[in-house]
N, C-alpha and C. Protein backbone atom coordinates (compact mmCIF):
# COMPACT_ATOMS: atom_id res chain seq x y z
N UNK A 1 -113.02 104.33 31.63
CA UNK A 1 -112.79 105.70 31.17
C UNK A 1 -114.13 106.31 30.78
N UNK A 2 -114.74 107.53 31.45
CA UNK A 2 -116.09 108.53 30.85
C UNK A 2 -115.59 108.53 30.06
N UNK A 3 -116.98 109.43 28.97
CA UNK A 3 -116.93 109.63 27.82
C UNK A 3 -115.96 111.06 27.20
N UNK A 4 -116.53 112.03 28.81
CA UNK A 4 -115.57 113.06 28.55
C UNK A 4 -113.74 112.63 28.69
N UNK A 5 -113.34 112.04 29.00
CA UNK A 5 -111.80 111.51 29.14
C UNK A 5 -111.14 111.21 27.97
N UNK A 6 -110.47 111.98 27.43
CA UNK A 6 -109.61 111.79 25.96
C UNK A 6 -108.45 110.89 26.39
N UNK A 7 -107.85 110.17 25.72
CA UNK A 7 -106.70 109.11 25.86
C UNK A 7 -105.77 109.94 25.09
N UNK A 8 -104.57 109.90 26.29
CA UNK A 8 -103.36 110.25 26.04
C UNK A 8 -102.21 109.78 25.49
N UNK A 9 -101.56 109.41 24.68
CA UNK A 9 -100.32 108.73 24.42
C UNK A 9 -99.20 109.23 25.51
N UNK A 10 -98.72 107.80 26.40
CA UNK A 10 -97.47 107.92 27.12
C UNK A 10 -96.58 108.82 26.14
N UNK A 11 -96.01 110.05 26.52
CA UNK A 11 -94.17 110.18 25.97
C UNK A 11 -93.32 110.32 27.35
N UNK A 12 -92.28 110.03 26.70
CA UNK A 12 -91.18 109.64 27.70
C UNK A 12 -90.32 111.15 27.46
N UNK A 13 -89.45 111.47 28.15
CA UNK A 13 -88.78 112.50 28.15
C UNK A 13 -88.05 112.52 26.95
N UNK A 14 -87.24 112.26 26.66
CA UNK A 14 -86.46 111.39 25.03
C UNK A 14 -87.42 111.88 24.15
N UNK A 15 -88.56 111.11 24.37
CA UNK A 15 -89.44 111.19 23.01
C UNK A 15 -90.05 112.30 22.87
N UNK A 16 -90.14 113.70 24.28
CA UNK A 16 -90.80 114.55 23.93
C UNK A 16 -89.55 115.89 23.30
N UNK A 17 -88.45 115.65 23.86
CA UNK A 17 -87.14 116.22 23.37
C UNK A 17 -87.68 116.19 21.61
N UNK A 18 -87.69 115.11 21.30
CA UNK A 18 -87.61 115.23 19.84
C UNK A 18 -89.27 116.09 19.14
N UNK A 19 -90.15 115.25 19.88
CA UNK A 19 -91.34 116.29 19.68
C UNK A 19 -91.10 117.95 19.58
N UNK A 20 -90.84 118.34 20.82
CA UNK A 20 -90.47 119.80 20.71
C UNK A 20 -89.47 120.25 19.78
N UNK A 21 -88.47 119.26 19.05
CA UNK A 21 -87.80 119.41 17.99
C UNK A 21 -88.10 119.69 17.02
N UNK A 22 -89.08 118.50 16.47
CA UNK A 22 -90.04 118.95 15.46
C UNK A 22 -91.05 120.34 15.21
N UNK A 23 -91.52 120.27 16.51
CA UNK A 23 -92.07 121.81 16.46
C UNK A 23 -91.35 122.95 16.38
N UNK A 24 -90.04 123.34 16.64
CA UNK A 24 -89.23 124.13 16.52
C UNK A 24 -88.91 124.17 15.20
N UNK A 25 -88.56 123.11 14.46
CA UNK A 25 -88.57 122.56 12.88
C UNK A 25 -89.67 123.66 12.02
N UNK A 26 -90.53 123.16 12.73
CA UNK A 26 -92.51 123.77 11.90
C UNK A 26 -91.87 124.94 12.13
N UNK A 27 -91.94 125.68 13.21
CA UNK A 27 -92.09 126.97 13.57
C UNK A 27 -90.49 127.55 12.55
N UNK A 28 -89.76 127.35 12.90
CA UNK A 28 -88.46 127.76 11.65
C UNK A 28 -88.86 128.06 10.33
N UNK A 29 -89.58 126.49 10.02
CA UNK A 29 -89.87 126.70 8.81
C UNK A 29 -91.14 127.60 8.42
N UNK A 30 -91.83 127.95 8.71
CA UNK A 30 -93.10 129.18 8.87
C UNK A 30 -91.95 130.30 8.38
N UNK A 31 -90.99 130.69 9.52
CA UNK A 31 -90.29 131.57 9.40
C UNK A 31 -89.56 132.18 8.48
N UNK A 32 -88.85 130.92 7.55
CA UNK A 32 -88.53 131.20 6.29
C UNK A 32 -89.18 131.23 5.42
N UNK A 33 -90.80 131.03 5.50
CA UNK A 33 -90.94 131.00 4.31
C UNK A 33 -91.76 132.42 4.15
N UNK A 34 -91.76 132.77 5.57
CA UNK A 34 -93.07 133.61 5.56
C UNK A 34 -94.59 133.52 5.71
N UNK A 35 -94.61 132.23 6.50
CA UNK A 35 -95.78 132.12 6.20
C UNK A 35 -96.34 132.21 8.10
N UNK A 36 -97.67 132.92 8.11
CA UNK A 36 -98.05 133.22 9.45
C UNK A 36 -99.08 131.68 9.72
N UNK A 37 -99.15 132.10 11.74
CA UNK A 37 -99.88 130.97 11.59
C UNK A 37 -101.58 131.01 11.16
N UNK A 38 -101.95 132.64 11.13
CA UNK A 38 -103.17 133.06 10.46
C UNK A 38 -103.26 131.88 8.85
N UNK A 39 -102.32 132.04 8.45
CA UNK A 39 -101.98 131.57 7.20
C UNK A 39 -102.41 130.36 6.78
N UNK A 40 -101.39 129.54 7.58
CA UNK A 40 -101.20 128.18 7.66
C UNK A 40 -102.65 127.62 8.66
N UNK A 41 -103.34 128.37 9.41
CA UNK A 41 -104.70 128.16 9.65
C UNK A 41 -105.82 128.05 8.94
N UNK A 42 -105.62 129.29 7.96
CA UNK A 42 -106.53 128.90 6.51
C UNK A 42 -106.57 127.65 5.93
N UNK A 43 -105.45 127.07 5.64
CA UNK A 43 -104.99 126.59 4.47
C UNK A 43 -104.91 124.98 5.00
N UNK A 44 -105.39 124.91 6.46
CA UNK A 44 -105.22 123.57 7.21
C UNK A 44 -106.47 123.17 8.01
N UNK A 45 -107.42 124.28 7.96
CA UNK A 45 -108.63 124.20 8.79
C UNK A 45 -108.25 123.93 10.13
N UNK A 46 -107.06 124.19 10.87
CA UNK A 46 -106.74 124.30 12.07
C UNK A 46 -106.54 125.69 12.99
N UNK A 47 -106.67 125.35 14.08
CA UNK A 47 -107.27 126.33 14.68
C UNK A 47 -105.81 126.98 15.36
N UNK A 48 -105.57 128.32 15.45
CA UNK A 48 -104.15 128.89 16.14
C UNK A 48 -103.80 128.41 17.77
N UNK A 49 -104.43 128.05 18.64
CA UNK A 49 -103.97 126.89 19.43
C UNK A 49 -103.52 125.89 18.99
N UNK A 50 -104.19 124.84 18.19
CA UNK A 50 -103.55 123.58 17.65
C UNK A 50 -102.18 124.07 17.38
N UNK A 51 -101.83 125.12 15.87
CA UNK A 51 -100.69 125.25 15.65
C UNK A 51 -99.68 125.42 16.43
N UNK A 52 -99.95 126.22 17.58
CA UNK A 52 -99.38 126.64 18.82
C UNK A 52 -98.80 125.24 19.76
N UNK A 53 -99.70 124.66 19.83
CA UNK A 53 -99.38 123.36 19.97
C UNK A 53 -98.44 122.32 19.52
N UNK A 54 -98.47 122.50 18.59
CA UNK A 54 -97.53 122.14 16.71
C UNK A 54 -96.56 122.28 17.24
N UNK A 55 -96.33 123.58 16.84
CA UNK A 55 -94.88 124.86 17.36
C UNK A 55 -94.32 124.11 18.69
N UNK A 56 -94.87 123.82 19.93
CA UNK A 56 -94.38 123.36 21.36
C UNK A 56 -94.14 121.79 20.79
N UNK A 57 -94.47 121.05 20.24
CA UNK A 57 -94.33 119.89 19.69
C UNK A 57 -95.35 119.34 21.21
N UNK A 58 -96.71 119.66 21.36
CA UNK A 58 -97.72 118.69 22.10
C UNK A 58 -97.26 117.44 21.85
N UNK A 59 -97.99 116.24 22.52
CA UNK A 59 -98.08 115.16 21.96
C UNK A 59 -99.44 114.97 22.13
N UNK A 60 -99.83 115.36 22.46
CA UNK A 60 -101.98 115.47 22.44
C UNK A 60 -102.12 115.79 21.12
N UNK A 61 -101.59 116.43 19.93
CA UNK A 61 -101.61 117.02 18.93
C UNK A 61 -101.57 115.73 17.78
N UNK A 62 -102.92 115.56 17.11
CA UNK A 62 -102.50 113.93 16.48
C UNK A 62 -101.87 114.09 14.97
N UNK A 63 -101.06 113.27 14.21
CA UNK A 63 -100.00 113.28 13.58
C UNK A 63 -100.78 113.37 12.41
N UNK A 64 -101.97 113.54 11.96
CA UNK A 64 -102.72 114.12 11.18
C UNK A 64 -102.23 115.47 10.65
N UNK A 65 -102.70 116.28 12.35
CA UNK A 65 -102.61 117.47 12.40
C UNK A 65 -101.26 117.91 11.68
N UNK A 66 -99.89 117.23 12.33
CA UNK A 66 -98.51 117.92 11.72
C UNK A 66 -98.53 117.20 10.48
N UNK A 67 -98.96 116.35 9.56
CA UNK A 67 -98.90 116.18 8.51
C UNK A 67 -99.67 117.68 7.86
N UNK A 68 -100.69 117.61 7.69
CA UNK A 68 -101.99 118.74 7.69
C UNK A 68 -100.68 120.21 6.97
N UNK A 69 -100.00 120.45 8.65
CA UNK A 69 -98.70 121.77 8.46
C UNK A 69 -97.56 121.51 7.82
N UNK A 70 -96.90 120.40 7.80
CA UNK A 70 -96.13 119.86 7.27
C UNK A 70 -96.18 120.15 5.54
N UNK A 71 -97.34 119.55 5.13
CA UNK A 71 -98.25 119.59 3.85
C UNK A 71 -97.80 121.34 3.09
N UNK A 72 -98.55 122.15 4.06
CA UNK A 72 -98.63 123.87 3.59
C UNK A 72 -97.20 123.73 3.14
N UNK A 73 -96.36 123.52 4.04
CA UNK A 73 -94.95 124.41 4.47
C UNK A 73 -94.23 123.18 3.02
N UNK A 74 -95.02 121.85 2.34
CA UNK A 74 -94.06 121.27 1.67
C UNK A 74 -93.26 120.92 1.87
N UNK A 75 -93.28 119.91 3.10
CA UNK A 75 -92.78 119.11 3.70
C UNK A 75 -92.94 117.75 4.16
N UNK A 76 -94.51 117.75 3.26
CA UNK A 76 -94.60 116.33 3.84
C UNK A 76 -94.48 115.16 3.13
N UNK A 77 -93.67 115.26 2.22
CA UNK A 77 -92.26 113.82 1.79
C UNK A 77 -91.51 113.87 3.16
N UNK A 78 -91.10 114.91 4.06
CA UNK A 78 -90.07 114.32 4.85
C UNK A 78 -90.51 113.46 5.95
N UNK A 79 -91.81 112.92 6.06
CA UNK A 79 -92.57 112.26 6.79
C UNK A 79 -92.00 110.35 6.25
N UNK A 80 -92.47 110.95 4.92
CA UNK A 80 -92.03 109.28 4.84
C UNK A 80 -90.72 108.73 4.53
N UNK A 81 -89.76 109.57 4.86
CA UNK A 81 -88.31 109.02 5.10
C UNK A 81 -88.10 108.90 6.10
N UNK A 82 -89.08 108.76 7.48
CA UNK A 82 -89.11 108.26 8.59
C UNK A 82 -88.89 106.71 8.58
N UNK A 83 -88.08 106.35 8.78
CA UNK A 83 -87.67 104.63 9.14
C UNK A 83 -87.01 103.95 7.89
N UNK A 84 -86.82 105.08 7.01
CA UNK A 84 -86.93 104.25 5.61
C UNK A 84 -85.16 103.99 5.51
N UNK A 85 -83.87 104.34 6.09
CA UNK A 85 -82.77 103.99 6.46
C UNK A 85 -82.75 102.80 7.72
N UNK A 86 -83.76 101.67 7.60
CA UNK A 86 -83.42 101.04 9.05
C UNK A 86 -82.01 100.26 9.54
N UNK A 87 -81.39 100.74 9.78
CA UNK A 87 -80.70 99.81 10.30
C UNK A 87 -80.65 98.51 10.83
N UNK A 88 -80.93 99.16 12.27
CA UNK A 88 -81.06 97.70 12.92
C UNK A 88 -81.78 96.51 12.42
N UNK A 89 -82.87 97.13 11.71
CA UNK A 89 -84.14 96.44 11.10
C UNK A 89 -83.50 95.17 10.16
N UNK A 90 -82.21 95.94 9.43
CA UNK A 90 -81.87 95.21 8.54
C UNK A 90 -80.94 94.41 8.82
N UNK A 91 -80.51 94.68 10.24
CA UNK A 91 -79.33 93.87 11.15
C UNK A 91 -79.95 92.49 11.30
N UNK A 92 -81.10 92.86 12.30
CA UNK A 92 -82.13 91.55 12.62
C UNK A 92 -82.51 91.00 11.58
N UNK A 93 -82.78 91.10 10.75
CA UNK A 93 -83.18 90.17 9.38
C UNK A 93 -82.22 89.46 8.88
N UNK A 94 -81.13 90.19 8.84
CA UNK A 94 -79.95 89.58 8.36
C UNK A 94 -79.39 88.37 9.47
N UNK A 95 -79.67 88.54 10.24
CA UNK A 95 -79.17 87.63 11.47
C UNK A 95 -79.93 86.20 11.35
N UNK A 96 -81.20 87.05 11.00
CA UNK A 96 -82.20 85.83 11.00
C UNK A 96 -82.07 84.96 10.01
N UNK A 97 -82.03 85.52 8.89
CA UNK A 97 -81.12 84.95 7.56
C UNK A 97 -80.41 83.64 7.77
N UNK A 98 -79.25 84.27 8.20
CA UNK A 98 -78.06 83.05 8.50
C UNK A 98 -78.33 81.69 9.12
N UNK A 99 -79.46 82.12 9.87
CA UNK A 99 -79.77 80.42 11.19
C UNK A 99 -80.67 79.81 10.43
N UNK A 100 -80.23 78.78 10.24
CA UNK A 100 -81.26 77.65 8.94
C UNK A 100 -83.00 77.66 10.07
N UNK A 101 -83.88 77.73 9.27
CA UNK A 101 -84.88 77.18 9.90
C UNK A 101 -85.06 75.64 9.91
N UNK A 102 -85.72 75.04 10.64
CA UNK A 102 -85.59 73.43 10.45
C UNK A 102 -86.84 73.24 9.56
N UNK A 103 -86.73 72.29 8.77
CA UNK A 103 -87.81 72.18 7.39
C UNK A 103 -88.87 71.08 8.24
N UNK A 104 -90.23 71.22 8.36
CA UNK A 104 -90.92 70.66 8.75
C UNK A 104 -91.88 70.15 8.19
N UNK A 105 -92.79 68.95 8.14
CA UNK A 105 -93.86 68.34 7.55
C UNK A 105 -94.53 68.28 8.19
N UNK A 106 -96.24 67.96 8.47
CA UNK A 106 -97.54 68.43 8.49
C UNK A 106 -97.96 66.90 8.81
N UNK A 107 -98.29 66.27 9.96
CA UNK A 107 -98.46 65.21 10.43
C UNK A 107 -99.73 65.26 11.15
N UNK A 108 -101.16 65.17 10.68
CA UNK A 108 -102.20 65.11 11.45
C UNK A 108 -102.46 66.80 11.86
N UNK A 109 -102.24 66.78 12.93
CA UNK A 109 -102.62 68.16 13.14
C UNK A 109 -101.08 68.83 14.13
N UNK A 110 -100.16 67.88 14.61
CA UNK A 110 -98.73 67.72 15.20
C UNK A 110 -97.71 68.71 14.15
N UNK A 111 -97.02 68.94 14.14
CA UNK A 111 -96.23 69.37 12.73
C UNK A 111 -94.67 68.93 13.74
N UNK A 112 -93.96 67.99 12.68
CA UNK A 112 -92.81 67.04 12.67
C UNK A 112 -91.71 68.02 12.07
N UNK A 113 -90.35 67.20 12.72
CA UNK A 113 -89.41 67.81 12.06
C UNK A 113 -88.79 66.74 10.53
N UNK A 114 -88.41 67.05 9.72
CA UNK A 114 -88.76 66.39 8.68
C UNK A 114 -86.84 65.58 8.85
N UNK A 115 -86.45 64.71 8.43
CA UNK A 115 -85.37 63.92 8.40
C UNK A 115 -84.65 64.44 6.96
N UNK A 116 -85.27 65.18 6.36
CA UNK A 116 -84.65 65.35 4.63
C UNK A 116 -84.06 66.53 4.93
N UNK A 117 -82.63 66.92 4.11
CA UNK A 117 -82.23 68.02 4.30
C UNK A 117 -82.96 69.16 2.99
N UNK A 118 -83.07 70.23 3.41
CA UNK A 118 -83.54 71.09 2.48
C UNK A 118 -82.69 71.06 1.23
N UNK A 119 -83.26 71.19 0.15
CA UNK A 119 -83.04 71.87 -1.05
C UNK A 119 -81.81 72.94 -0.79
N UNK A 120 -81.44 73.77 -0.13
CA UNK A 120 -80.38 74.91 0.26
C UNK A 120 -79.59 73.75 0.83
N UNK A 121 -79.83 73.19 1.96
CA UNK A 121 -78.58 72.22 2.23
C UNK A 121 -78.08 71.23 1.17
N UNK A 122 -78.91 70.54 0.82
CA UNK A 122 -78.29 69.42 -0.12
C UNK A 122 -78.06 70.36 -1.44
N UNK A 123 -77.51 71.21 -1.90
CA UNK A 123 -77.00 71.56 -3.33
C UNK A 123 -76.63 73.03 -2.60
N UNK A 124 -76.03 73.47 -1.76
CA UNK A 124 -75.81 74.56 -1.75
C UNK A 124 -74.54 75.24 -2.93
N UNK A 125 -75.19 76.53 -3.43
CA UNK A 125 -74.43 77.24 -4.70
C UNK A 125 -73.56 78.41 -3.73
N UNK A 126 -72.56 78.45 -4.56
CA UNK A 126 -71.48 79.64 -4.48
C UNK A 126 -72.08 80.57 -3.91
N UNK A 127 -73.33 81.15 -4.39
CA UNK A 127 -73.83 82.66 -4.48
C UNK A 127 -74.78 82.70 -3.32
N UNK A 128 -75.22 81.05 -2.94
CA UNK A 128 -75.90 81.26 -1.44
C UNK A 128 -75.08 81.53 -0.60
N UNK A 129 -73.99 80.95 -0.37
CA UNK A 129 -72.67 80.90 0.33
C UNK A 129 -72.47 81.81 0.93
N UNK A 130 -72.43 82.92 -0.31
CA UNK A 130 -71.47 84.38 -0.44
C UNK A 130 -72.98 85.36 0.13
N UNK A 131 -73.83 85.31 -0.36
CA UNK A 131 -74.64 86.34 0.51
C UNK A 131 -75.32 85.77 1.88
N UNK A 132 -75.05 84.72 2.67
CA UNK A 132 -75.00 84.07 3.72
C UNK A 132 -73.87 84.90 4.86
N UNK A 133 -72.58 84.46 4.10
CA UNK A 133 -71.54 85.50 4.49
C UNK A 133 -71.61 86.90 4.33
N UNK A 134 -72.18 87.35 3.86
CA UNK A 134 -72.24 88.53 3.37
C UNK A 134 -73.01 89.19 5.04
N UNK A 135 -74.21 88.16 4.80
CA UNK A 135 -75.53 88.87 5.71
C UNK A 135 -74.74 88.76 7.52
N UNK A 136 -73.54 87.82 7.36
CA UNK A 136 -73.38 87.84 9.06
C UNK A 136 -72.13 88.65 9.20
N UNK A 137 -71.34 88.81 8.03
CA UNK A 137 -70.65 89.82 8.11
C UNK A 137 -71.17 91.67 8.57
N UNK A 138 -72.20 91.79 7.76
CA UNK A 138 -72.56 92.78 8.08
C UNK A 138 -73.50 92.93 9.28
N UNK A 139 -73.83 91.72 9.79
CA UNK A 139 -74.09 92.08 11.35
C UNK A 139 -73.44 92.06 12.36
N UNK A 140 -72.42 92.00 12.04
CA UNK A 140 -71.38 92.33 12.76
C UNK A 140 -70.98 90.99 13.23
N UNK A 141 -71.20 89.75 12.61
CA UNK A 141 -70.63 88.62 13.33
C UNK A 141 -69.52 88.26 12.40
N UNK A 142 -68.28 88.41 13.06
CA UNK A 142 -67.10 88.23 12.38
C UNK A 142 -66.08 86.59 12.55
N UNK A 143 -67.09 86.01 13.52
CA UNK A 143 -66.36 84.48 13.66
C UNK A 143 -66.04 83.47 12.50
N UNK A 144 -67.06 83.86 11.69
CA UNK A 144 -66.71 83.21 10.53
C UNK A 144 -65.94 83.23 9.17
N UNK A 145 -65.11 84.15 9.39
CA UNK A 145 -64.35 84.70 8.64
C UNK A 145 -65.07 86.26 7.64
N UNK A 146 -64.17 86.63 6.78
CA UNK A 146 -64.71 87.91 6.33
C UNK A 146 -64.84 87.62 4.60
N UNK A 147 -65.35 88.32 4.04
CA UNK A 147 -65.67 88.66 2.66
C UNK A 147 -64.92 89.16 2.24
N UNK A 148 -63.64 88.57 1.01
CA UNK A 148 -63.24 90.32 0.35
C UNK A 148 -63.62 91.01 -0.62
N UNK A 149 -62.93 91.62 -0.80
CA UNK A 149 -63.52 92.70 -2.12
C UNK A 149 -64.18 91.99 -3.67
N UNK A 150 -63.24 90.84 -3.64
CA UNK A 150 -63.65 90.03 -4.94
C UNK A 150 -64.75 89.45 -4.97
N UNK A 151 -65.53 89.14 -3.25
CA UNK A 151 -66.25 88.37 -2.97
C UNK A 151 -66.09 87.11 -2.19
N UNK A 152 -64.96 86.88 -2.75
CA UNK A 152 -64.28 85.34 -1.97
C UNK A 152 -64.20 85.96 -0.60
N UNK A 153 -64.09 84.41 0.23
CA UNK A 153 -64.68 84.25 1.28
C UNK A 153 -62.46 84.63 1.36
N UNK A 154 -62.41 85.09 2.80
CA UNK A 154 -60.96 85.37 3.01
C UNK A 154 -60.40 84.28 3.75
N UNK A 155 -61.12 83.25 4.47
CA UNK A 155 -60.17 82.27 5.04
C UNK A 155 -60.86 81.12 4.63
N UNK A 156 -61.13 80.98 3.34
CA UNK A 156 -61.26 79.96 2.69
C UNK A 156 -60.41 79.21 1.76
């Protein structure tokens, strides 16, 4: 790549749908509040193309920049409630949860599987039990019976 050649971030159609969303967002919100993009140029050291840009939701436009507008318009808390409901995130963890890892010892430079059962296996408590069940229940794995309201396990 020359020096003149700026690097582009791939977007996919999907992802630019929501881009131009966002910019429609900016540009709305300008609208209500009153504020021009003369304005919001002052107040961002950005230039009325960039914003323009903003407004179309670019993706050449770096996430600086819509923080930067975001910022004026007092909006930029809604930046970091980006991901902060994960779902799935918390699906996969939870999944991961449930499958024992195998407890291993440190043999030279080899690493062994160890013959001792863990500490969680050999004394397992009520309350590991129940948020064990808990975590595969809510990923949707229902083979193992369900949780009820009391907590107790239902086909136990």
């Amino acid at each position: 790549m020359s020096g003149s050649q700026k690097r582009q971030a791939v977007v996919f159609p999907e992802e630019m749908k929501i881009l131009q969303q966002l910019g429609e967002n900016i540009r709305l919100a300008m609208k209500r509040r009153r504020i021009t993009q003369t304005m919001v140029a002052e107040r961002t050291g950005l230039s009325k193309p960039t914003l323009r840009n903003i407004e179309r939701g670019e993706p050449t436009v770096s996430i600086g920049h819509y923080l930067r507008v975001l910022a004026v318009l007092g909006l930029a808390e809604d930046l970091g409630r980006v991901a902060l409901d994960d779902e799935l995130g918390r699906k996969l963890q939870d999944i991961a949860l449930q499958s024992p890892r195998p407890t291993t010892r440190r043999t030279g430079t080899s690493v062994a599987k160890s013959d001792k059962p863990s500490v969680a296996e050999r004394y397992p408590s009520d309350r590991v039990k129940l948020l064990m069940k808990m975590a595969r229940d809510r990923a949707g794995d229902l083979t193992n019976g369900q949780v009820g309201r009391d907590g107790e396990a239902a086909d136990e």
